[in-house]
Protein backbone atom coordinates (compact mmCIF):
# COMPACT_ATOMS: atom_id res chain seq x y z
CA UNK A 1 2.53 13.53 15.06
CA UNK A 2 2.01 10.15 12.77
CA UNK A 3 4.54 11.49 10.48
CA UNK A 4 7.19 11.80 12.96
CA UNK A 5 6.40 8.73 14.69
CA UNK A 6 6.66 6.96 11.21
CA UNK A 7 9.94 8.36 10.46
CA UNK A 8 11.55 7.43 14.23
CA UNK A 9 10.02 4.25 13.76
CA UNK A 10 11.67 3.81 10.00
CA UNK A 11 15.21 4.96 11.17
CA UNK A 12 14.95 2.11 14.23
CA UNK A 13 14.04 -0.81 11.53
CA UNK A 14 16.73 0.73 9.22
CA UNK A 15 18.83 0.56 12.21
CA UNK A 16 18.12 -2.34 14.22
CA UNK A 17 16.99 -5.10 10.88
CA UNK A 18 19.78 -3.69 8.91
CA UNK A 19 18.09 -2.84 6.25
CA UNK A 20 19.43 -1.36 3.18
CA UNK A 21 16.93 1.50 3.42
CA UNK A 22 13.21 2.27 4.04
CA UNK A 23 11.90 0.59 1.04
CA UNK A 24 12.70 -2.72 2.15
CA UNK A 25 10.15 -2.20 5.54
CA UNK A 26 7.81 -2.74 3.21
CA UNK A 27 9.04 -5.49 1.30
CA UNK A 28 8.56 -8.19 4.37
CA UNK A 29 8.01 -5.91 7.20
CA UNK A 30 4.84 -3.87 6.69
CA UNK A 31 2.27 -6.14 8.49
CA UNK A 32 4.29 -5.35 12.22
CA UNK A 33 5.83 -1.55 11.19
CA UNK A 34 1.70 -1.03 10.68
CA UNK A 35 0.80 -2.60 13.76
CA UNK A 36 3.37 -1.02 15.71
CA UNK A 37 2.40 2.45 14.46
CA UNK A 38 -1.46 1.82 15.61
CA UNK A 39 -0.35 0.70 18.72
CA UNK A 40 1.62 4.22 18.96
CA UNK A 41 -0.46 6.13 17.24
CA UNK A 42 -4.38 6.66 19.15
CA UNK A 43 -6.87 6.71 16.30
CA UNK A 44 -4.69 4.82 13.27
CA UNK A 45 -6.08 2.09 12.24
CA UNK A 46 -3.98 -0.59 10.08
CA UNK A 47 -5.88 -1.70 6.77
CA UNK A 48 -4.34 -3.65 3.95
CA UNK A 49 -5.45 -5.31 0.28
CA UNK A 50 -7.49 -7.30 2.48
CA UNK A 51 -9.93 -4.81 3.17
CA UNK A 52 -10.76 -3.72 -0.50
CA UNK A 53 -11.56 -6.72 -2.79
CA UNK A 54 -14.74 -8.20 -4.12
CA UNK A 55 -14.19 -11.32 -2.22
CA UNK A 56 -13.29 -10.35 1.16
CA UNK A 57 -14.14 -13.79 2.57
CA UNK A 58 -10.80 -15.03 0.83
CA UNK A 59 -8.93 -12.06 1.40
CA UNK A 60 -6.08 -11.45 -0.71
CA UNK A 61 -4.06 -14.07 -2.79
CA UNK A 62 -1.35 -12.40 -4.43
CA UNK A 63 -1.88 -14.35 -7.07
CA UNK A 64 -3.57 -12.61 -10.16
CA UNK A 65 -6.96 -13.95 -9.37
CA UNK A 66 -7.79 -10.59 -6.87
CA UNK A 67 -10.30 -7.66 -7.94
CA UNK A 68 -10.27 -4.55 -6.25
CA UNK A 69 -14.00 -4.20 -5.19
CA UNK A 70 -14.40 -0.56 -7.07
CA UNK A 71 -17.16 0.59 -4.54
CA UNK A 72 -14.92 0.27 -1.10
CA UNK A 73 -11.99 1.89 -3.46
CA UNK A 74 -14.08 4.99 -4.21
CA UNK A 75 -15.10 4.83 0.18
CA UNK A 76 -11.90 5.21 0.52
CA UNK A 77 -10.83 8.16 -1.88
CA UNK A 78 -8.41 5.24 -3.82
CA UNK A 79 -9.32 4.64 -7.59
CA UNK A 80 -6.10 3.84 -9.47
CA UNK A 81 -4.60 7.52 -10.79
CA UNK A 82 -4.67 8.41 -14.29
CA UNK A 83 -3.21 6.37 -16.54
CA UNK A 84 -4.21 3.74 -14.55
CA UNK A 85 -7.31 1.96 -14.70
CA UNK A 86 -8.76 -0.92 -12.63
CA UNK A 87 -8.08 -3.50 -15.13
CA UNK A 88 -4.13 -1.96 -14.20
CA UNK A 89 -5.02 -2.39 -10.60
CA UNK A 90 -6.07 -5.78 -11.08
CA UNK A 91 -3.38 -6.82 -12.03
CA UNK A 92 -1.48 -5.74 -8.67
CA UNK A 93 -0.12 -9.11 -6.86
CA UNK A 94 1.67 -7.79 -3.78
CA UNK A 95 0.54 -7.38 -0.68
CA UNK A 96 0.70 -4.57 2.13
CA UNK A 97 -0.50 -3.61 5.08
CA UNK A 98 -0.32 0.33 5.88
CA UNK A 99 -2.09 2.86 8.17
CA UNK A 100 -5.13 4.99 7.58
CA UNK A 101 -5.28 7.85 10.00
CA UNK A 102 -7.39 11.28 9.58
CA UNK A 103 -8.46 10.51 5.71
CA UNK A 104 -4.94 9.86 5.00
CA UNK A 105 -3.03 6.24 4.39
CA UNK A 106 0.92 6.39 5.55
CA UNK A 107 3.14 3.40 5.39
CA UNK A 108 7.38 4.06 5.73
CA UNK A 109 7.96 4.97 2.74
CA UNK A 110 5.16 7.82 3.06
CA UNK A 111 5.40 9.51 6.53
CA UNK A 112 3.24 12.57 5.65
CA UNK A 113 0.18 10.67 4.11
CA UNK A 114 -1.46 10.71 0.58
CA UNK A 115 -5.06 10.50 0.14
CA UNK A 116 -5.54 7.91 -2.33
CA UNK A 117 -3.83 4.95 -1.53
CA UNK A 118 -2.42 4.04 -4.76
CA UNK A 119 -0.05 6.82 -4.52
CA UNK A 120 1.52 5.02 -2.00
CA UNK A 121 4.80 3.99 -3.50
CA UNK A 122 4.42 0.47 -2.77
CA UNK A 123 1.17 0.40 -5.29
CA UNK A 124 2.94 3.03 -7.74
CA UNK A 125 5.55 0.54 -8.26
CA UNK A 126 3.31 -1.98 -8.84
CA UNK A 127 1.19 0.11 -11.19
CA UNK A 128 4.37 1.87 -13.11
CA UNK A 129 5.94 -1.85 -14.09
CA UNK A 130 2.18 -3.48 -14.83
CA UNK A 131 1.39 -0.43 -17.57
CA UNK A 132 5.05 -0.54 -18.95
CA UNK A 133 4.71 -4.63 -19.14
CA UNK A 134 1.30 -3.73 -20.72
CA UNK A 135 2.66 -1.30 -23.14
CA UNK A 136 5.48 -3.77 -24.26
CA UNK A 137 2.82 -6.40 -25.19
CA UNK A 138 0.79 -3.15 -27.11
CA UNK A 139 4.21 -2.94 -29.35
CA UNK A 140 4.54 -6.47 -30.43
């Protein structure tokens, strides 16, 4: 049901934005392709970075300074994978908004769910270049 509403929904922005391909809905677009699958969706609930750092007063600045609060992480089944650690995660600076529905998160890029949120590919991008930047610094 989410799954196929995600992938009719996908096609359209593909479609309609002209978008090179899925990826780019969330590069730019994930804060209304979220809010349009809740709204289509009964029982998904959007969440984002917001929702998961130490200082949620602030919310999320994109800029370096966030920490993933570890306790809402582990609430929510989402420590980083293995290799990744926090100090990895904390490193993240984009932002995204995505859907949490029945234990699972979902964004357009993942139409049938993970449970762990950083296996959303948005986040293992993120993850994959901070630990190879990381491991470039380790040689030199």
């Amino acid at each position: 049901m989410i799954g196929e509403a995600i992938r009719h929904l996908r096609n359209h922005y593909v479609e309609i934005e002209q978008l090179p391909d899925i990826r780019s809905i969330n590069n730019g677009l994930c804060v209304t392709f979220a809010e349009e699958i809740e709204y289509m969706v009964e029982g998904a609930e959007h969440t984002s970075n917001d929702f998961f750092v130490v200082e949620m007063d602030e919310g999320w600045n994109g800029d370096g300074s966030d920490k993933w609060d570890e306790k809402l992480l582990l609430e929510a089944n989402s420590l980083p994978p293995a290799p990744y650690t926090m100090e990895t995660a904390n490193q993240i600076q984009g932002y995204h908004r995505w859907i949490q529905f029945n234990g699972k998160h979902y964004d357009a890029e993942c139409p049938d769910g993970v449970v762990n949120f950083f296996e959303l590919s948005f986040f293992k991008r993120w993850l994959e270049a901070i630990h190879e930047e990381d491991k470039k610094t380790q040689r030199h």
